[in-house]
Protein backbone atom coordinates (compact mmCIF):
# COMPACT_ATOMS: atom_id res chain seq x y z
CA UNK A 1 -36.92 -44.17 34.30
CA UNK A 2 -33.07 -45.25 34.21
CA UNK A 3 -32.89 -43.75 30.92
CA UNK A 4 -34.08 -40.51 31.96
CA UNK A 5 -31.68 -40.70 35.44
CA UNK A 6 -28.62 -41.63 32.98
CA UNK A 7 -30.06 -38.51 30.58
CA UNK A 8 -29.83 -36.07 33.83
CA UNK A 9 -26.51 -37.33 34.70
CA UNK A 10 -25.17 -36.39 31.78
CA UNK A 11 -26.40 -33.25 31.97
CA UNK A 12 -25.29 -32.43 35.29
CA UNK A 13 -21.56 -34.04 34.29
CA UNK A 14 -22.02 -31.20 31.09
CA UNK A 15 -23.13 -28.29 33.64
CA UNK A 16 -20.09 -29.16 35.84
CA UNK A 17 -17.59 -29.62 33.22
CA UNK A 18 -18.48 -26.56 31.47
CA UNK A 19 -18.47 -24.40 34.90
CA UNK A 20 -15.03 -25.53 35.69
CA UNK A 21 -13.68 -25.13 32.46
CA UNK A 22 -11.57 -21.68 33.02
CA UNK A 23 -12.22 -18.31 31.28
CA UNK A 24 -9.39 -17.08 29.17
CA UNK A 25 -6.92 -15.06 29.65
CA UNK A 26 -7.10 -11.42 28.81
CA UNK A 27 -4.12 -9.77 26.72
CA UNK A 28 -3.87 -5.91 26.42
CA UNK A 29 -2.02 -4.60 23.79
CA UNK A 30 -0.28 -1.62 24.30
CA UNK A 31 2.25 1.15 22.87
CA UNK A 32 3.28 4.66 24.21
CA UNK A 33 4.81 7.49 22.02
CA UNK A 34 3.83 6.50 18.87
CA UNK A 35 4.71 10.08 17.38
CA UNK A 36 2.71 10.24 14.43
CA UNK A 37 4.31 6.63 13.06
CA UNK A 38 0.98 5.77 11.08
CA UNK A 39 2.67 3.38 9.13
CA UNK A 40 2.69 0.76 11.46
CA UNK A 41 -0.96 0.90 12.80
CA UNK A 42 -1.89 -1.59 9.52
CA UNK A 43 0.64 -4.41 11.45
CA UNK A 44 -0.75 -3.75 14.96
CA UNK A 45 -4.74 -4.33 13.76
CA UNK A 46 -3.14 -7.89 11.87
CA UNK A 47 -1.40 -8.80 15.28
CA UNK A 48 -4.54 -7.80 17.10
CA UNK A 49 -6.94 -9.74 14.71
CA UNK A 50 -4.58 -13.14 14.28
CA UNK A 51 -4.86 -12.97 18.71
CA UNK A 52 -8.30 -12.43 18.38
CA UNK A 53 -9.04 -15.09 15.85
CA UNK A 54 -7.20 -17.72 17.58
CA UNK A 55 -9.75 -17.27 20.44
CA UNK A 56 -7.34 -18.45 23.21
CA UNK A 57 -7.61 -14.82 24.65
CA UNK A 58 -9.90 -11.51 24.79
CA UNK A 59 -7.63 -9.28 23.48
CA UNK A 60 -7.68 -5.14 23.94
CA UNK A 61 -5.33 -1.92 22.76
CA UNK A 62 -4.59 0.71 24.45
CA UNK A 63 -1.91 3.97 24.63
CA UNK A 64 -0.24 5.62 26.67
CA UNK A 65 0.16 8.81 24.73
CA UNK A 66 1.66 11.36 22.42
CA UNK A 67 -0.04 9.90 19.35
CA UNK A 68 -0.42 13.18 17.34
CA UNK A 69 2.98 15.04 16.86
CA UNK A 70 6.60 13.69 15.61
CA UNK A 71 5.86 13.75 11.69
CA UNK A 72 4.61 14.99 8.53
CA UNK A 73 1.02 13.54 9.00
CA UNK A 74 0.41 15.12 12.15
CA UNK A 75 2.29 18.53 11.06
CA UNK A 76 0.33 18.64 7.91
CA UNK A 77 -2.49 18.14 9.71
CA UNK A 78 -2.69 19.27 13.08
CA UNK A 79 -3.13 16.25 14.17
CA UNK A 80 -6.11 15.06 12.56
CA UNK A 81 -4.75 12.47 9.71
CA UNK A 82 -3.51 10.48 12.79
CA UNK A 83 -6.86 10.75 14.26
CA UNK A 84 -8.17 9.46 11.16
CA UNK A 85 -6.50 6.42 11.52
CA UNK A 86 -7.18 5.89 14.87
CA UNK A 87 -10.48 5.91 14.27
CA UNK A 88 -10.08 2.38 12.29
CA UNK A 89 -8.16 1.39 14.68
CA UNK A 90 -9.77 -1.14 17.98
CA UNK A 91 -8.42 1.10 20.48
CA UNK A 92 -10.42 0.57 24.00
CA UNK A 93 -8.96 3.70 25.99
CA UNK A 94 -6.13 5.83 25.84
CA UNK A 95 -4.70 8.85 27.56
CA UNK A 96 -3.55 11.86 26.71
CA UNK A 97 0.15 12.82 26.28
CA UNK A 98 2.04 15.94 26.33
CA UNK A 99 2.12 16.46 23.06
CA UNK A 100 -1.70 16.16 22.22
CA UNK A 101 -1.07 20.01 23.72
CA UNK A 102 0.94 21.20 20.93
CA UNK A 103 -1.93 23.09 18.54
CA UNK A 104 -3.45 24.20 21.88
CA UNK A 105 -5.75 22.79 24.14
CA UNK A 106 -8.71 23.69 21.99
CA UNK A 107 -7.69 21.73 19.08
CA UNK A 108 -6.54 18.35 21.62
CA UNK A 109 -10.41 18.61 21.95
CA UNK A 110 -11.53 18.66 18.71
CA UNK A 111 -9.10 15.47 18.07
CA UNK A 112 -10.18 13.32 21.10
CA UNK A 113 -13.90 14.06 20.39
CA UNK A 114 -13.21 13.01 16.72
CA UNK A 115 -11.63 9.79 17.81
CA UNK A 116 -14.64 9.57 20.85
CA UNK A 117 -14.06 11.16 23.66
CA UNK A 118 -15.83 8.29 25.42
CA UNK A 119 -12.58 6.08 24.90
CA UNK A 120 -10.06 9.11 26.68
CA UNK A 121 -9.32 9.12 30.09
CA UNK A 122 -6.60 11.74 31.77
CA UNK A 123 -7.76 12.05 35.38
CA UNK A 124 -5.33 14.67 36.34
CA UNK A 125 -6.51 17.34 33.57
CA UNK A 126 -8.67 20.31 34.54
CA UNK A 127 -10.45 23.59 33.25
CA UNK A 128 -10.27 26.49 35.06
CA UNK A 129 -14.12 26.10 36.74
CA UNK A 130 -12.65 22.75 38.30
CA UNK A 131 -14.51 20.42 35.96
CA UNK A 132 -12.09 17.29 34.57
CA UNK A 133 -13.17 17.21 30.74
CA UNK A 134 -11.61 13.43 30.74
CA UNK A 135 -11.49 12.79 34.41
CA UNK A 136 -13.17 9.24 34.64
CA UNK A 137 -12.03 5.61 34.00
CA UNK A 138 -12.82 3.82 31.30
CA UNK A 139 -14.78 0.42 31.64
CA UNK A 140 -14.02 -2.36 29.11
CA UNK A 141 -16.00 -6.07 29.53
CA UNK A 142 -13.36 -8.58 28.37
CA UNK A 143 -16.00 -11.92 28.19
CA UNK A 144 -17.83 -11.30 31.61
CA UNK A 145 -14.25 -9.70 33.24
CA UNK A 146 -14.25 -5.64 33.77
CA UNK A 147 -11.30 -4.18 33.44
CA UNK A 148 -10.94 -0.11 33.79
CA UNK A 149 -8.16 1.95 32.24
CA UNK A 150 -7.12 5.45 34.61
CA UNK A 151 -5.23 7.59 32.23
CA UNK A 152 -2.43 10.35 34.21
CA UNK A 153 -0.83 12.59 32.31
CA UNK A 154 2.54 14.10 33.72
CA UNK A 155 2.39 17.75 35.58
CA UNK A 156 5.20 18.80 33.94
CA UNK A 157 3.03 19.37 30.80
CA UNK A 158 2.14 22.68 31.99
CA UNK A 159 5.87 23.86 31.50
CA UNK A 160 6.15 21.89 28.28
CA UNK A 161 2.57 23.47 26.83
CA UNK A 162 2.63 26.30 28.36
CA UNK A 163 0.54 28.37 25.73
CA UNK A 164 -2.29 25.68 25.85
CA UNK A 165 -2.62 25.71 29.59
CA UNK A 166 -2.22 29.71 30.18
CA UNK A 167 -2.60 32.47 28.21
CA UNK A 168 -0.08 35.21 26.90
CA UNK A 169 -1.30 37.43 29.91
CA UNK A 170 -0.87 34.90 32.32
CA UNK A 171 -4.43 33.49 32.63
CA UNK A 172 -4.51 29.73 33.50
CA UNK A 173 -7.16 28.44 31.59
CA UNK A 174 -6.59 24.62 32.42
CA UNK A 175 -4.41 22.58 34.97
CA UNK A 176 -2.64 19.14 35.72
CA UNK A 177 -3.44 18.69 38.92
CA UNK A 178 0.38 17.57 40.53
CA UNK A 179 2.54 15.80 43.19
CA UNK A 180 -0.14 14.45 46.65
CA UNK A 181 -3.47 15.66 44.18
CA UNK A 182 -2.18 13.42 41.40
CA UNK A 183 -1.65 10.27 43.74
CA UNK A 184 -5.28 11.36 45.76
CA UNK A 185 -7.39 11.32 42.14
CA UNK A 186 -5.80 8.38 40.91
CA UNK A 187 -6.18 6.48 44.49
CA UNK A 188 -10.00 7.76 44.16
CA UNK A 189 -10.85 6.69 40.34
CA UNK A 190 -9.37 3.66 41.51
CA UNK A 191 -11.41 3.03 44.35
CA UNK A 192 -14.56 4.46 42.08
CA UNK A 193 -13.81 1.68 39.35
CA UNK A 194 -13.43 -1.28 41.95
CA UNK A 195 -16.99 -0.60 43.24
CA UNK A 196 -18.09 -0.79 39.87
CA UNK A 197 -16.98 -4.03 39.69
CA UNK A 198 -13.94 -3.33 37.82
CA UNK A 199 -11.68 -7.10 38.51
CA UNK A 200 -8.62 -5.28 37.25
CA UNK A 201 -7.17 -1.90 37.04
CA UNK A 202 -4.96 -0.75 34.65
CA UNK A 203 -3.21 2.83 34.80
CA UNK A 204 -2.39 4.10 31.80
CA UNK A 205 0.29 6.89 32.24
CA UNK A 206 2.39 9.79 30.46
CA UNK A 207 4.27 10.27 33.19
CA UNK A 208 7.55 7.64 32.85
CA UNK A 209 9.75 6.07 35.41
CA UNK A 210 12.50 8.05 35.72
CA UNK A 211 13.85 11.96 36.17
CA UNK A 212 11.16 14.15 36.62
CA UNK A 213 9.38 15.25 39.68
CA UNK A 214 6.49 12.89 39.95
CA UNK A 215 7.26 9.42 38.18
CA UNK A 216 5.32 6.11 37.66
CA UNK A 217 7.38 4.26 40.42
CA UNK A 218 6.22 7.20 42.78
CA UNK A 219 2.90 6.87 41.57
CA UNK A 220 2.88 3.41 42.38
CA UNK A 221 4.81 3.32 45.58
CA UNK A 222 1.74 5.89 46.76
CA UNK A 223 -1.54 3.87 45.81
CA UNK A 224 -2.99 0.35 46.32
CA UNK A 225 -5.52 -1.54 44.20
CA UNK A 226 -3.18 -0.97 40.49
CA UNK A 227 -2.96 -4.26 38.53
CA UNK A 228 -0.46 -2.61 36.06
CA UNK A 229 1.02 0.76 34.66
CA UNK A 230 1.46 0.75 31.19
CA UNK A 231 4.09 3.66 31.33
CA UNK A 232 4.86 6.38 28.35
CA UNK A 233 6.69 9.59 27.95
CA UNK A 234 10.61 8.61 28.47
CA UNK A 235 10.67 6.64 25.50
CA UNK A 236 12.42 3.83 27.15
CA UNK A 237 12.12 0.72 26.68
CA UNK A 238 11.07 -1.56 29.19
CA UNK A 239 9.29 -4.88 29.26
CA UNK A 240 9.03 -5.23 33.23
CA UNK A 241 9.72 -3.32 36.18
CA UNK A 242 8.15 -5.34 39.45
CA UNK A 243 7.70 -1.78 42.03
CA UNK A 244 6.37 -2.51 45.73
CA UNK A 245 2.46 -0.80 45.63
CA UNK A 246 1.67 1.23 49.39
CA UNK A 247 0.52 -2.45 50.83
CA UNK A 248 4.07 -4.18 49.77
CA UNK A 249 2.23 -6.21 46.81
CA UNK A 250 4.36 -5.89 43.53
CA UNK A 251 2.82 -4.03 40.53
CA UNK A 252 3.80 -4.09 36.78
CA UNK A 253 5.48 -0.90 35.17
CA UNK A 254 6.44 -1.74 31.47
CA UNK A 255 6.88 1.27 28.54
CA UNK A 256 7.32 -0.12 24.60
CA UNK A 257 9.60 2.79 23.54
CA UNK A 258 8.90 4.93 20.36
CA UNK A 259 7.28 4.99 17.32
CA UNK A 260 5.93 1.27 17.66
CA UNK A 261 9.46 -0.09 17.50
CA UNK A 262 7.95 -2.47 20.02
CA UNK A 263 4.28 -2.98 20.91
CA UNK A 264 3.32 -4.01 24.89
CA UNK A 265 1.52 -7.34 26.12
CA UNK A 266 -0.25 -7.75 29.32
CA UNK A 267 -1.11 -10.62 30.27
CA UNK A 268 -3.58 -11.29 32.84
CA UNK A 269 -4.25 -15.19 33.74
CA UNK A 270 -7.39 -16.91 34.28
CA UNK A 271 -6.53 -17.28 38.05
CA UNK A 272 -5.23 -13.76 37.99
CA UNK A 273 -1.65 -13.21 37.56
CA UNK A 274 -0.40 -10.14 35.70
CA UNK A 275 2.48 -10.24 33.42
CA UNK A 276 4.15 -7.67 31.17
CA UNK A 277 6.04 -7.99 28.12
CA UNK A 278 7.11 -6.59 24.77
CA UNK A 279 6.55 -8.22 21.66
CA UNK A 280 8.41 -6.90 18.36
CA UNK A 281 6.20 -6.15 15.43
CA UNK A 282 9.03 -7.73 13.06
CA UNK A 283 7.22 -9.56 10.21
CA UNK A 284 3.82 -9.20 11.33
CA UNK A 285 1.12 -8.40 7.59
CA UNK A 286 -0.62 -5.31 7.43
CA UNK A 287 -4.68 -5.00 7.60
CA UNK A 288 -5.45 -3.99 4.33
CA UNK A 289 -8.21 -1.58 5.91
CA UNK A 290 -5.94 -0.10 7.78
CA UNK A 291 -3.34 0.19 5.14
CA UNK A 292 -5.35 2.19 2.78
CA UNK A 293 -6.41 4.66 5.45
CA UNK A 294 -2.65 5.26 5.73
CA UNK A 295 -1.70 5.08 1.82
CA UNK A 296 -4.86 7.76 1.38
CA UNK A 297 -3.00 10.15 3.76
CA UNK A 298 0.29 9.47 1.64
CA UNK A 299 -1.18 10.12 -1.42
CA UNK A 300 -2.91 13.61 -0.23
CA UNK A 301 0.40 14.38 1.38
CA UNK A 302 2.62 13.28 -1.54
CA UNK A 303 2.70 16.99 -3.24
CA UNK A 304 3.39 18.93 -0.12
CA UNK A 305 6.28 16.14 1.60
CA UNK A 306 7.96 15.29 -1.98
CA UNK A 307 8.69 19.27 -2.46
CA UNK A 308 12.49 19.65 -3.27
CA UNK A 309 13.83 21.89 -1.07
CA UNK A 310 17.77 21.94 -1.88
CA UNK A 311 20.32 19.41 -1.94
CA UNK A 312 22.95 18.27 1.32
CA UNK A 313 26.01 17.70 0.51
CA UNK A 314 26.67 16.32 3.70
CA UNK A 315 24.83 14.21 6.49
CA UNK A 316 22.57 16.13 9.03
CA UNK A 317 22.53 14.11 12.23
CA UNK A 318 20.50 14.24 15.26
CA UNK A 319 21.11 10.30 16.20
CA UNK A 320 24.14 8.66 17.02
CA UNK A 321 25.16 5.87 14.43
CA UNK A 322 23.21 3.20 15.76
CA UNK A 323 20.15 4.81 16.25
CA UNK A 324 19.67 4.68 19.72
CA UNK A 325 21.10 8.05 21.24
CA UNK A 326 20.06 11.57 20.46
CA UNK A 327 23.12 13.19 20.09
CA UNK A 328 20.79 16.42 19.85
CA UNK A 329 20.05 16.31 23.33
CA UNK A 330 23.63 16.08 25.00
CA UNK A 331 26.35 17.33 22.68
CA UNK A 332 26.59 19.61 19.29
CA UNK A 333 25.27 18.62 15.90
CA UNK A 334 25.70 19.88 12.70
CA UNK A 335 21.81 19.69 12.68
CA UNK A 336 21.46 21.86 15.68
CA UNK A 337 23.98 24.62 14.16
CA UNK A 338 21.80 24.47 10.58
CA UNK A 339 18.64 24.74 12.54
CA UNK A 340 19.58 27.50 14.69
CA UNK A 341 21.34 29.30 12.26
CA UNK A 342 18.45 29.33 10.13
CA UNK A 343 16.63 30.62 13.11
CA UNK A 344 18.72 33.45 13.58
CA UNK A 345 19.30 34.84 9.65
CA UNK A 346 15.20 34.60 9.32
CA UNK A 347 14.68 36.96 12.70
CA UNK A 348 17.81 39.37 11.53
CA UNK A 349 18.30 38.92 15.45
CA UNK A 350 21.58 38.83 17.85
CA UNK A 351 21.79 35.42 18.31
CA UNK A 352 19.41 32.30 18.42
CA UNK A 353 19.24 28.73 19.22
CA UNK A 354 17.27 25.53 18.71
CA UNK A 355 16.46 23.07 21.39
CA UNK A 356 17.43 19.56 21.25
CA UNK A 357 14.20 17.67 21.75
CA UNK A 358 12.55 19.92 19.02
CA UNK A 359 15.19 17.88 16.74
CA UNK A 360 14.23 14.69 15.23
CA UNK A 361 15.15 12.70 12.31
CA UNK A 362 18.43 13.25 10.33
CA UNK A 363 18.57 14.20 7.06
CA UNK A 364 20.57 11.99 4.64
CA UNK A 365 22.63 13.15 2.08
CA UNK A 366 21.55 13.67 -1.00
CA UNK A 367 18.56 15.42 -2.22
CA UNK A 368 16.25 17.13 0.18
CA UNK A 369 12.63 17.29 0.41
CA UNK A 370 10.22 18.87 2.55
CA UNK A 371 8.94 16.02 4.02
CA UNK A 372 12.70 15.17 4.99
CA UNK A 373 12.88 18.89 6.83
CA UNK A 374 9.67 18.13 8.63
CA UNK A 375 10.17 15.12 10.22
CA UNK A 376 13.62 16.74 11.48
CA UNK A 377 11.57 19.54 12.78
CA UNK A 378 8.01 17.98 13.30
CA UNK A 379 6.52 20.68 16.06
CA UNK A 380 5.36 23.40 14.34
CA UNK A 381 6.96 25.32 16.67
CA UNK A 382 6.43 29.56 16.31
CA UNK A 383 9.31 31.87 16.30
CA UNK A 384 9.40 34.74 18.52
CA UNK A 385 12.20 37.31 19.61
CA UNK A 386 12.73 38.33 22.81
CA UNK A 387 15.05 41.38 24.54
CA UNK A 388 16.89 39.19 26.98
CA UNK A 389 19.91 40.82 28.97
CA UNK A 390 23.04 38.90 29.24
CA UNK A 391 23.18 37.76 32.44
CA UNK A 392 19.51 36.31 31.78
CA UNK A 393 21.17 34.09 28.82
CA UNK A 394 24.07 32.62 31.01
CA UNK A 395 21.28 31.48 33.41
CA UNK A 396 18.95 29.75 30.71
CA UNK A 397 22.49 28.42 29.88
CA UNK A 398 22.72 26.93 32.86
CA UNK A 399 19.05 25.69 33.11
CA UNK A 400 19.40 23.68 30.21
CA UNK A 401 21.94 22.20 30.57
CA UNK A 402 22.03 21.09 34.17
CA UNK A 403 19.75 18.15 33.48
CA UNK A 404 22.98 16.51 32.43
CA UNK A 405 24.01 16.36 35.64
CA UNK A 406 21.87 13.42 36.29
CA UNK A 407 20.83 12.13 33.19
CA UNK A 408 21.53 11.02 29.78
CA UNK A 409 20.14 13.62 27.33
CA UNK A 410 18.35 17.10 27.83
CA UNK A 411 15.42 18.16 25.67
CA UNK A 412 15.98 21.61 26.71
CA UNK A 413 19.79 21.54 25.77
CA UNK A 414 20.81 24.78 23.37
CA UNK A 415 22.35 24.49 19.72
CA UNK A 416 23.24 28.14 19.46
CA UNK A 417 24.02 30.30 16.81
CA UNK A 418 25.81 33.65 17.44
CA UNK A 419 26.70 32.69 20.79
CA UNK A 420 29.61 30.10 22.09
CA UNK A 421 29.05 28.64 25.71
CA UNK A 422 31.02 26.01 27.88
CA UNK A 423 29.17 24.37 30.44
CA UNK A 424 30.37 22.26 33.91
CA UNK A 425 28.65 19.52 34.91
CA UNK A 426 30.83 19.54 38.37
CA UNK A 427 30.24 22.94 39.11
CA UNK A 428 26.78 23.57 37.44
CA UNK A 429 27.97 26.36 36.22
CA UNK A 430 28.55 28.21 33.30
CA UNK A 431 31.86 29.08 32.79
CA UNK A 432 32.48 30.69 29.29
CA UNK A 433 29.60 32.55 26.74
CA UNK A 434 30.73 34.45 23.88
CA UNK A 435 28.73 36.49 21.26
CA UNK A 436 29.78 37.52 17.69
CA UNK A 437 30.26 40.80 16.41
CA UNK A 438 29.03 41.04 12.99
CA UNK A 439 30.73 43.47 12.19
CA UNK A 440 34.40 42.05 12.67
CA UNK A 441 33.37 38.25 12.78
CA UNK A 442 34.71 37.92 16.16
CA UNK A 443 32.96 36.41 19.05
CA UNK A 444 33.63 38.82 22.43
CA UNK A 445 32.59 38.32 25.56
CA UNK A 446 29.39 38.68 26.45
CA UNK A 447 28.14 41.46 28.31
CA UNK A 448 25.50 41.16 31.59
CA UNK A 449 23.53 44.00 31.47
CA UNK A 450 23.13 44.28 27.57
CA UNK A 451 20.15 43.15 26.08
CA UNK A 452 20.50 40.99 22.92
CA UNK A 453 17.80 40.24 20.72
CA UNK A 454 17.04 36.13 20.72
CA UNK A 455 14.94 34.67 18.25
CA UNK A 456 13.45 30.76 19.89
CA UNK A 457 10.69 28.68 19.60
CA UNK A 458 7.89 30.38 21.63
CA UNK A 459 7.07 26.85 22.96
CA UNK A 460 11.16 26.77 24.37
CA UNK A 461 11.25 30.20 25.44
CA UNK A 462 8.20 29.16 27.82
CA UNK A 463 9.94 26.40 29.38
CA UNK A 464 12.62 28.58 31.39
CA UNK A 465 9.51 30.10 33.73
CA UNK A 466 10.52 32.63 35.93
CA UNK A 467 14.52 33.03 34.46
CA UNK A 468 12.72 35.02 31.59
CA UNK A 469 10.05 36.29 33.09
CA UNK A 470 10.98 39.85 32.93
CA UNK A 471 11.68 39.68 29.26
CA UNK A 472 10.09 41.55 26.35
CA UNK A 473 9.05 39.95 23.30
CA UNK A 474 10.14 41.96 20.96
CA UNK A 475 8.60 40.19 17.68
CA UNK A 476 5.98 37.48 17.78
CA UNK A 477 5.07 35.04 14.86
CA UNK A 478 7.33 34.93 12.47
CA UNK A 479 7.03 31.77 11.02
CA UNK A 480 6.95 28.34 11.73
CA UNK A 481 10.36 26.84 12.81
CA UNK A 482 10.28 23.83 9.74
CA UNK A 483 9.29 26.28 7.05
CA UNK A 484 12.50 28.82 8.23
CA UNK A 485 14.48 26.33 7.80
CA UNK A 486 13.08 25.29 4.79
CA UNK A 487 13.75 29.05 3.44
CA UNK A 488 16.88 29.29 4.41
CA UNK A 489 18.28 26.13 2.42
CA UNK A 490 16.16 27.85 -0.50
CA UNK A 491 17.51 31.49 -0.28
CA UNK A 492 20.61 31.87 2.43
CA UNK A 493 22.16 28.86 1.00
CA UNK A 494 20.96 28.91 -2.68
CA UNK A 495 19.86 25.63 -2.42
CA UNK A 496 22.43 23.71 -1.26
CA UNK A 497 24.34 22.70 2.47
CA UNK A 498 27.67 22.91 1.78
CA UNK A 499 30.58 21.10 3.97
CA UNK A 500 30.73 23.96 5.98
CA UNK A 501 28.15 21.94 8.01
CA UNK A 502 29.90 18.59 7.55
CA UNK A 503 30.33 18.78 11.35
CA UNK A 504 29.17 20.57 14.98
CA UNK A 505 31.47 24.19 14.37
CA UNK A 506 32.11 23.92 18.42
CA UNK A 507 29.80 26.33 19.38
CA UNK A 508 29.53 24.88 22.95
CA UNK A 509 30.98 22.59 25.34
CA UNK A 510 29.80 20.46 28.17
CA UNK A 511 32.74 19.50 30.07
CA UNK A 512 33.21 17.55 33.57
């Protein structure tokens, strides 16, 4: 009898030792605008399986968007080669970003139901009969915890995609639901996730923290109930911003950057604290699963990418020397004049210009391949030209470049060719446009009711809204913006970029 009163002691010691022994923590893993850089996923999956096989935490991934567009894989592919990797790839939920828009809405779906749509949440994101294709949480179990992931994407898509939200007739075939509707869906998948028994909420958003009309910090500042917003779409880097929630309780807003520079940690405690952080891949191994997913993809894109196009006798540079400013997006480059100069021989046209954010990697001297004039222009992006009068051009002038005014760099911002402008930032206004005369070489001034011929980027040309609403397209489709460029190193400049681009030709100023 004592022996079996000692045995059932022991036991009940056991049963209360093991229920107070605390669960572990839970660590999300997270990145935001990856831009097609497949070449780190193989060091992500090691750092994910090393946290998983330490078993001190439940681990999970997620993203925050614009996985599918910024280089060769995606632009070779539409997308799909980064899918492909994806797909190896323990991802619990993700949303979608603006640029999952860029081969049309139609092919975003084929993509997310490749990679299962069952993993995709954007709550905001409509079709024209009111149904929300991805308009749900997503419920992970970490041990016996459920945690649900509410992906927003930002409003501001529908400027920024225009062509894959309404058509050439001006038929709105899907929405973002914006401004009070975002906060009220978000506030309600919230609420819908808690009573299924979600412990934590996690909002996964494309919307960023800072200039533009609806942010994450408003988004925030609006709702209750959000453990954590693991922020994308600015590209900024930001381990931990602590933002006041609608019932005063502070709530977790971090963003990783680009390109898996940096990947994000969440860290949620066993008595519930939430913590953000970013961790830096540095000298983390590759899975070798992933690895060959990604070498497979080199080797069918080897042919195409390894192309020689021409040879640079100069630098073509988007970035500043450091690597951390776009250049593109708030002064002139001598990539920007190339570009749009390219633009505007291909569509024989009166002038033309490129865009800064559809200008990415710089192109080193030296010889150049396609691959290199891809990932400078990775968008695909369709050339079309337009009748615009003058007066029309001085205000997308204008337009563009008054996003200076408060802050750093403008996507929108015009590398011209055939046209000089000077902007004021004090005055937001334009104050000087010029346009050459072929025929004498001379730029004159330009002239407000005359209509010039512009050849743009459909996708830029749909950004200005209702300043070109009343303008005829005059040509549609003529070719792809990277393969332009591509033909004009070939034939306009027999192969080689002389030192006449060595440096921006001051075609435009943005003064004080």
């Amino acid at each position: 009898m004592r022996k079996q009163i000692i045995l059932l002691a022991l036991c009940a010691s056991a049963c209360t030792a093991l229920a107070c022994k605390p669960r572990k923590p839970i660590v999300i893993l997270h990145d935001n605008d990856v831009h097609c850089a497949i070449e780190r996923y193989p060091q992500v999956k090691c750092l994910y399986d090393r946290m998983t096989a330490a078993d001190t935490a439940y681990i999970g991934l997620a993203s925050s968007g614009d996985l599918i567009q910024g280089a060769v894989a995606g632009t070779l592919s539409e997308g799909r080669q980064v899918i492909d990797v994806l797909r190896v790839m323990p991802y619990d939920a993700i949303t979608l970003g603006n640029h999952e828009f860029d081969y049309g809405a139609e092919r975003m779906f084929e993509l997310m139901a490749r990679f299962g749509n069952e993993r995709v949440s954007c709550v905001n994101f409509s079709d024209k009969e009111g149904h929300f294709p991805f308009g749900s949480y997503v419920m992970k179990r970490y041990g016996r915890t459920k945690v649900a992931f509410v992906g927003v994407l930002t409003p501001n898509t529908m400027i920024d995609e225009k062509r894959a939200f309404i058509t050439p007739a001006g038929d709105t075939l899907y929405t973002l639901q914006n401004d009070d509707r975002v906060v009220e869906i978000v506030q309600t998948q919230v609420n819908k996730a808690r009573k299924a028994g979600a412990k934590y909420v996690i909002v996964l958003s494309h919307m960023g923290e800072k200039d533009v009309p609806l942010t994450s910090v408003d988004l925030i500042s609006r709702t209750y109930g959000i453990d954590a917003v693991l922020d994308g779409h600015t590209h900024t880097l930001l381990p931990q911003q602590l933002v006041k929630n609608k019932k005063g309780q502070l709530v977790p807003l971090t963003q990783t950057g680009q390109k898996l520079d940096n990947i994000g940690k969440l860290y949620i405690s066993p008595d519930g604290k939430v913590e953000a952080s970013v961790l830096s891949l540095g000298e983390v191994g590759k899975d070798p699963r992933v690895q060959a997913v990604v070498d497979s993809i080199a080797v069918v894109n080897a042919p195409t990418i390894n192309q020689r196009v021409g040879y640079s006798e100069v630098k073509l540079t988007n970035m500043s020397a450091d690597g951390k400013t776009r250049l593109v997006r708030n002064t002139e480059t001598n990539t920007g004049n190339l570009a749009a100069d390219a633009i505007r021989w291909y569509a024989k046209s009166d002038i033309a210009f490129a865009n800064g954010g559809g200008l990415r990697k710089d192109i080193p001297e030296g010889e150049v391949t396609l691959g290199e004039v891809i990932d400078m222009q990775p968008f695909n992006n369709d050339i079309n030209v337009y009748e615009v009068p003058g007066r029309v051009l001085v205000e997308m002038i204008r337009y563009a470049s008054a996003v200076l005014r408060t802050q750093k760099e403008s996507g929108m911002l015009i590398q011209p060719s055939g046209f000089h402008y000077v902007y004021s930032k004090s005055q937001d206004r334009v104050l000087e446009v010029t346009v050459l005369n072929p025929a004498t070489g001379v730029y004159e001034p330009l002239q407000p009711d005359k209509i010039y011929s512009l050849a743009v980027a459909q996708y830029n040309f749909s950004q200005y809204g209702t300043i070109v609403a009343g303008c005829r397209m005059k040509q549609g489709n003529l070719g792809l913006d990277n393969m332009i460029t591509k033909t004009f190193i070939e034939q306009a400049l027999g192969g080689r970029i002389g030192q006449e681009y060595a440096a921006p030709q001051g075609r435009f100023k943005i003064v004080e």
